[in-house]
N, C-alpha and C. Protein backbone atom coordinates (compact mmCIF):
# COMPACT_ATOMS: atom_id res chain seq x y z
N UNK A 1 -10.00 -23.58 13.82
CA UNK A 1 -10.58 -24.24 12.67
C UNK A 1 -9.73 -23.88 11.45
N UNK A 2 -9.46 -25.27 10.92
CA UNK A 2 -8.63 -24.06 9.48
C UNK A 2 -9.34 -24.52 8.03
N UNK A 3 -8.95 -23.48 7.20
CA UNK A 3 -9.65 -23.16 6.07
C UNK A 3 -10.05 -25.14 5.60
N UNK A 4 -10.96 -25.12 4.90
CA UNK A 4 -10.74 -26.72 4.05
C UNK A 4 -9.94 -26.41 3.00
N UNK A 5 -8.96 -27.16 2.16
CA UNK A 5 -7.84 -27.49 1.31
C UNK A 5 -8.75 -27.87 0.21
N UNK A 6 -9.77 -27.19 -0.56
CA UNK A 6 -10.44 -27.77 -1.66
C UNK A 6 -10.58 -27.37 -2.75
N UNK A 7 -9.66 -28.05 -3.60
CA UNK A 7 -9.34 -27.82 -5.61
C UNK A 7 -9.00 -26.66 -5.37
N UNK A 8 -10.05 -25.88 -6.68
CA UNK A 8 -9.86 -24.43 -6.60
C UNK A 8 -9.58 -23.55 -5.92
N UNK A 9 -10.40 -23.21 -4.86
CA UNK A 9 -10.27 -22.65 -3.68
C UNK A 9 -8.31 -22.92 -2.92
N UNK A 10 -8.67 -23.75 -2.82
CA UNK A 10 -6.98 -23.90 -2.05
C UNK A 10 -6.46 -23.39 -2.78
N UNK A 11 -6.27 -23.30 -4.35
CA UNK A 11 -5.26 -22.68 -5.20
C UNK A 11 -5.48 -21.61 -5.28
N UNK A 12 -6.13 -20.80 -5.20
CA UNK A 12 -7.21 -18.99 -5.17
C UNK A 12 -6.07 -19.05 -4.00
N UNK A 13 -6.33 -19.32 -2.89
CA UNK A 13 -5.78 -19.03 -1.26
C UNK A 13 -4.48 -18.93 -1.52
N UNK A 14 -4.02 -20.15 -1.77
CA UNK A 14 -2.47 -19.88 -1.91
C UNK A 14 -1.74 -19.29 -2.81
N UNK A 15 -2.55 -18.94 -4.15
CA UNK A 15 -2.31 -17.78 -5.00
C UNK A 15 -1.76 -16.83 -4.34
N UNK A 16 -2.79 -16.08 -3.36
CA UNK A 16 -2.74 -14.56 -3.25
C UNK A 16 -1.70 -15.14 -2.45
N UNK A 17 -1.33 -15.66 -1.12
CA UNK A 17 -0.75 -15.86 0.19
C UNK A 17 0.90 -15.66 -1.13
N UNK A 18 1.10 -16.41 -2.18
CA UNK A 18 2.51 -16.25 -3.05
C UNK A 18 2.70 -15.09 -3.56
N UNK A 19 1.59 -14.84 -4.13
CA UNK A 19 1.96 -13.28 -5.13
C UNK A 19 1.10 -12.13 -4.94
N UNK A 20 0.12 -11.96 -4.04
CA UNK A 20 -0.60 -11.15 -3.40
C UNK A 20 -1.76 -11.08 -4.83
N UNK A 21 -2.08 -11.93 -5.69
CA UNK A 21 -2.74 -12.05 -7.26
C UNK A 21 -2.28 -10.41 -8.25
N UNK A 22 -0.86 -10.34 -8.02
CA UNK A 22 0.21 -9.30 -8.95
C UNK A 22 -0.18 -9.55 -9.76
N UNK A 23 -0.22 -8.81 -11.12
CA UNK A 23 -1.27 -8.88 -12.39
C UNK A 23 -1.87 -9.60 -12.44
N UNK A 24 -2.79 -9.87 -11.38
CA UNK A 24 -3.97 -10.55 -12.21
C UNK A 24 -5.09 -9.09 -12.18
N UNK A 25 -5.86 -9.81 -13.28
CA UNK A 25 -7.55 -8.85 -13.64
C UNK A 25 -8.08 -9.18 -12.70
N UNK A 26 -8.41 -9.63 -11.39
CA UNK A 26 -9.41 -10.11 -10.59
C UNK A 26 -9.14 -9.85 -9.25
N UNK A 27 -9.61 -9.33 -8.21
CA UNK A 27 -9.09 -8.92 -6.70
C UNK A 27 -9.67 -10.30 -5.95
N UNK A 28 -9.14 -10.51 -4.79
CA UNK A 28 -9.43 -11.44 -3.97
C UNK A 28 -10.66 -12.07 -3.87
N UNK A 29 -11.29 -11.06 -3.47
CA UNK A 29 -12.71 -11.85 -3.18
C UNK A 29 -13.46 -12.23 -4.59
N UNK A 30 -13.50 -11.75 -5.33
CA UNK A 30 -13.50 -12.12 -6.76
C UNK A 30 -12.94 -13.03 -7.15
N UNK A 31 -11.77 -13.67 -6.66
CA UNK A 31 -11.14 -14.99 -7.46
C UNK A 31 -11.77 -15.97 -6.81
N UNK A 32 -11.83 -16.07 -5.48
CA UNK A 32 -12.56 -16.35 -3.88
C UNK A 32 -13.31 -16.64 -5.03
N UNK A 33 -14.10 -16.18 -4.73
CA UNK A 33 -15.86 -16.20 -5.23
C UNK A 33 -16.36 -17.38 -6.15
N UNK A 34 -15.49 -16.96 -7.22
CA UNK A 34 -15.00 -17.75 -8.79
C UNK A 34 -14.85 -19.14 -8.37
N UNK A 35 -14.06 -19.49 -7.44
CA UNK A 35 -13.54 -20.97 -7.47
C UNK A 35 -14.75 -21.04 -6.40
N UNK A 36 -14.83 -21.06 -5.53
CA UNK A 36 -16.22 -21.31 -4.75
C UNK A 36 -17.38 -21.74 -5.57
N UNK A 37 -17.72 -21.08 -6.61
CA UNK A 37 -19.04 -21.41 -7.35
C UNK A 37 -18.67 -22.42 -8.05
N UNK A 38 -17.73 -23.18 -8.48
CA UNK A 38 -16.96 -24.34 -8.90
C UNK A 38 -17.04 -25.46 -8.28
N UNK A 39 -17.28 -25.82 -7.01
CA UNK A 39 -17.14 -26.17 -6.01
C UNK A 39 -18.41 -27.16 -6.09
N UNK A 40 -18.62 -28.43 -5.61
CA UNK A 40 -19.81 -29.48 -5.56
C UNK A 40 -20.41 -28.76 -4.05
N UNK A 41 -21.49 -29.09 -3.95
CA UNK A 41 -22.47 -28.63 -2.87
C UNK A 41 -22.21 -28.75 -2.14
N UNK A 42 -21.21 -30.13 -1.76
CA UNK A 42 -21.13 -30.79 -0.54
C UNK A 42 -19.39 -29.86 -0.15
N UNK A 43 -18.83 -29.90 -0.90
CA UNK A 43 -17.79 -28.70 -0.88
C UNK A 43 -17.89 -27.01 -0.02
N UNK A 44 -18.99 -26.69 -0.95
CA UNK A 44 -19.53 -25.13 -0.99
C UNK A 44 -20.16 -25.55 1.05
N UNK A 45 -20.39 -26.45 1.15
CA UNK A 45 -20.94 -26.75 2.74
C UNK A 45 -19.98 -26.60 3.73
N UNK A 46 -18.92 -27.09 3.36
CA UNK A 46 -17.71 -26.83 4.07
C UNK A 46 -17.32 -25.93 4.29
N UNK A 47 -16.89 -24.81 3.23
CA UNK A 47 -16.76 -23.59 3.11
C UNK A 47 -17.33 -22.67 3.65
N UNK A 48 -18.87 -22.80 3.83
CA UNK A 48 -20.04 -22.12 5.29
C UNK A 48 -19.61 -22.55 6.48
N UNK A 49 -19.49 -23.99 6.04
CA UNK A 49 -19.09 -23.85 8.28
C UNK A 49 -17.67 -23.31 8.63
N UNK A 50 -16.58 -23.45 7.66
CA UNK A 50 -15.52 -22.81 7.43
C UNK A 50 -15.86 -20.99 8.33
N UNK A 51 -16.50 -20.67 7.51
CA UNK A 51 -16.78 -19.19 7.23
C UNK A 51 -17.32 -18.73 8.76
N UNK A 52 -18.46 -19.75 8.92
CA UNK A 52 -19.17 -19.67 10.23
C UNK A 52 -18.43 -19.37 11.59
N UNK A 53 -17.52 -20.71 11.59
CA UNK A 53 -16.80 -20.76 12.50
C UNK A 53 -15.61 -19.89 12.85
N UNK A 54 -15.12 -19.55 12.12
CA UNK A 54 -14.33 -18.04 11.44
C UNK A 54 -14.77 -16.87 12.35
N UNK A 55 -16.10 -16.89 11.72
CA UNK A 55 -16.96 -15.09 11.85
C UNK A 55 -16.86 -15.62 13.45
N UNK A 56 -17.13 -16.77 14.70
CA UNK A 56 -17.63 -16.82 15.78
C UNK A 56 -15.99 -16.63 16.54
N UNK A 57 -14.94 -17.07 15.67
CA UNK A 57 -13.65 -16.56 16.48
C UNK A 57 -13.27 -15.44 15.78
N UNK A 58 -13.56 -14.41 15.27
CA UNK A 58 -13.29 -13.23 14.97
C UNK A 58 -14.15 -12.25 16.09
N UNK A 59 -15.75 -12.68 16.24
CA UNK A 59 -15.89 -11.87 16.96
C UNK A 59 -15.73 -12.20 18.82
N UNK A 60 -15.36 -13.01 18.88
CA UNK A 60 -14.72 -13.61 20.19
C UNK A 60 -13.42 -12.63 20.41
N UNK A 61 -12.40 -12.55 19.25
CA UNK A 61 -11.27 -11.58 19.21
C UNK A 61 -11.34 -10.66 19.64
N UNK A 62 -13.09 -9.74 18.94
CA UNK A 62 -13.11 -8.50 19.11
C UNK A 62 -13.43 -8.18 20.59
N UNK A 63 -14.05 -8.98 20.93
CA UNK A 63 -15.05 -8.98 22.48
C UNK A 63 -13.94 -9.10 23.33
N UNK A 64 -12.41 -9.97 23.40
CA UNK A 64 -11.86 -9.53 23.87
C UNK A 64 -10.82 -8.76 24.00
N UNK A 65 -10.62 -7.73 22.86
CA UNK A 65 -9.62 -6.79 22.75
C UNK A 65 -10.85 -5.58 23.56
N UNK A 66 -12.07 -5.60 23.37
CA UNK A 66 -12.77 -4.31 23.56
C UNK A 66 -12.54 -4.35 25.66
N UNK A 67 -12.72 -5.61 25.88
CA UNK A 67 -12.55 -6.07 27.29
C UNK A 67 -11.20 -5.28 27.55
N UNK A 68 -10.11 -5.83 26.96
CA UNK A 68 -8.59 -5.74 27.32
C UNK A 68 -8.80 -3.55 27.56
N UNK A 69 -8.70 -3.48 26.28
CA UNK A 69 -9.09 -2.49 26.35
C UNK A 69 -9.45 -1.21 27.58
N UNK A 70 -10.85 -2.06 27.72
CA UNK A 70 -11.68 -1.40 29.18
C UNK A 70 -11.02 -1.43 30.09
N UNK A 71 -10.46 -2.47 30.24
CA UNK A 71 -9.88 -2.58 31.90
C UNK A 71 -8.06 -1.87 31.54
N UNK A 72 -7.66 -1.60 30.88
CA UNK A 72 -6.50 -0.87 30.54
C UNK A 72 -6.84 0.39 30.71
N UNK A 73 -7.94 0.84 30.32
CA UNK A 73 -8.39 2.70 30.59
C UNK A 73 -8.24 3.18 29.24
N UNK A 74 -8.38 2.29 27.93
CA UNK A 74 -7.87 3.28 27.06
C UNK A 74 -9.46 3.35 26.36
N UNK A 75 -10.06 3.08 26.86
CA UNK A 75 -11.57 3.65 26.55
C UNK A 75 -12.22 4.42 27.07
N UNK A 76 -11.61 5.00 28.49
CA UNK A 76 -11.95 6.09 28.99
C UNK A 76 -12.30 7.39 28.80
N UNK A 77 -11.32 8.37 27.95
CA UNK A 77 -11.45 9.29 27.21
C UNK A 77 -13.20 9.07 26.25
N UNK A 78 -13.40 7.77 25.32
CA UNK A 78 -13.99 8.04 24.76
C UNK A 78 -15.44 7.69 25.42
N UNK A 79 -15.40 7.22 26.54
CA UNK A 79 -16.59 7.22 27.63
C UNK A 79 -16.71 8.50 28.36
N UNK A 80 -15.70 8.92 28.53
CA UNK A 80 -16.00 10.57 29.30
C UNK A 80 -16.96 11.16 28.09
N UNK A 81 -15.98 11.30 27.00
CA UNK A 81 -16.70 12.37 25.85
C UNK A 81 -18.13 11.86 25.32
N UNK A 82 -18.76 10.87 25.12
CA UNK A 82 -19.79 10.06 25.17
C UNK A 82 -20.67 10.44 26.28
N UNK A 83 -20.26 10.61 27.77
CA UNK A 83 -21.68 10.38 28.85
C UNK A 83 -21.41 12.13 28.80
N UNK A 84 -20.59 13.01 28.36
CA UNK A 84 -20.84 14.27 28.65
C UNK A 84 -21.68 14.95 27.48
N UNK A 85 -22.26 14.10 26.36
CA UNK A 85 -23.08 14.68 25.30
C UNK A 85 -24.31 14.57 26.29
């Protein structure tokens, strides 16, 4: 899914992605934020399923690095030390 391309927001995004927001007064999620509340309703809607769909392949990522993981053995150690409390 990729981000929506909308006004403000796209320019916030590609801000930081150019200059990481180098002097600016405002950190990311703060500029984020700013142009978001700018945004028509039907906009700000996009931006949730944006977000939504995001959070459901992020934690898909995690579920399978923790998998990869398991079956590699490198969670072992911290399952020994865990079932021996």
């Amino acid at each position: 899914m990729t981000l929506p391309m909308l006004g403000s927001v796209y320019f916030a995004v590609m801000a930081f992605e150019h200059d990481g927001w180098a002097g600016s007064n405002q950190n990311t999620v703060e500029s984020i934020t700013a142009a978001i509340a700018e945004l028509p309703p039907a906009e700000v809607a996009q931006v949730r399923e944006w977000l939504a769909g995001w959070s459901e392949h992020a934690e898909a990522e995690w579920d399978n690095q923790i998998e990869a993981d398991e079956r590699s053995g490198r969670l072992d150690a911290l399952a020994d030390q865990a079932l021996a409390k």
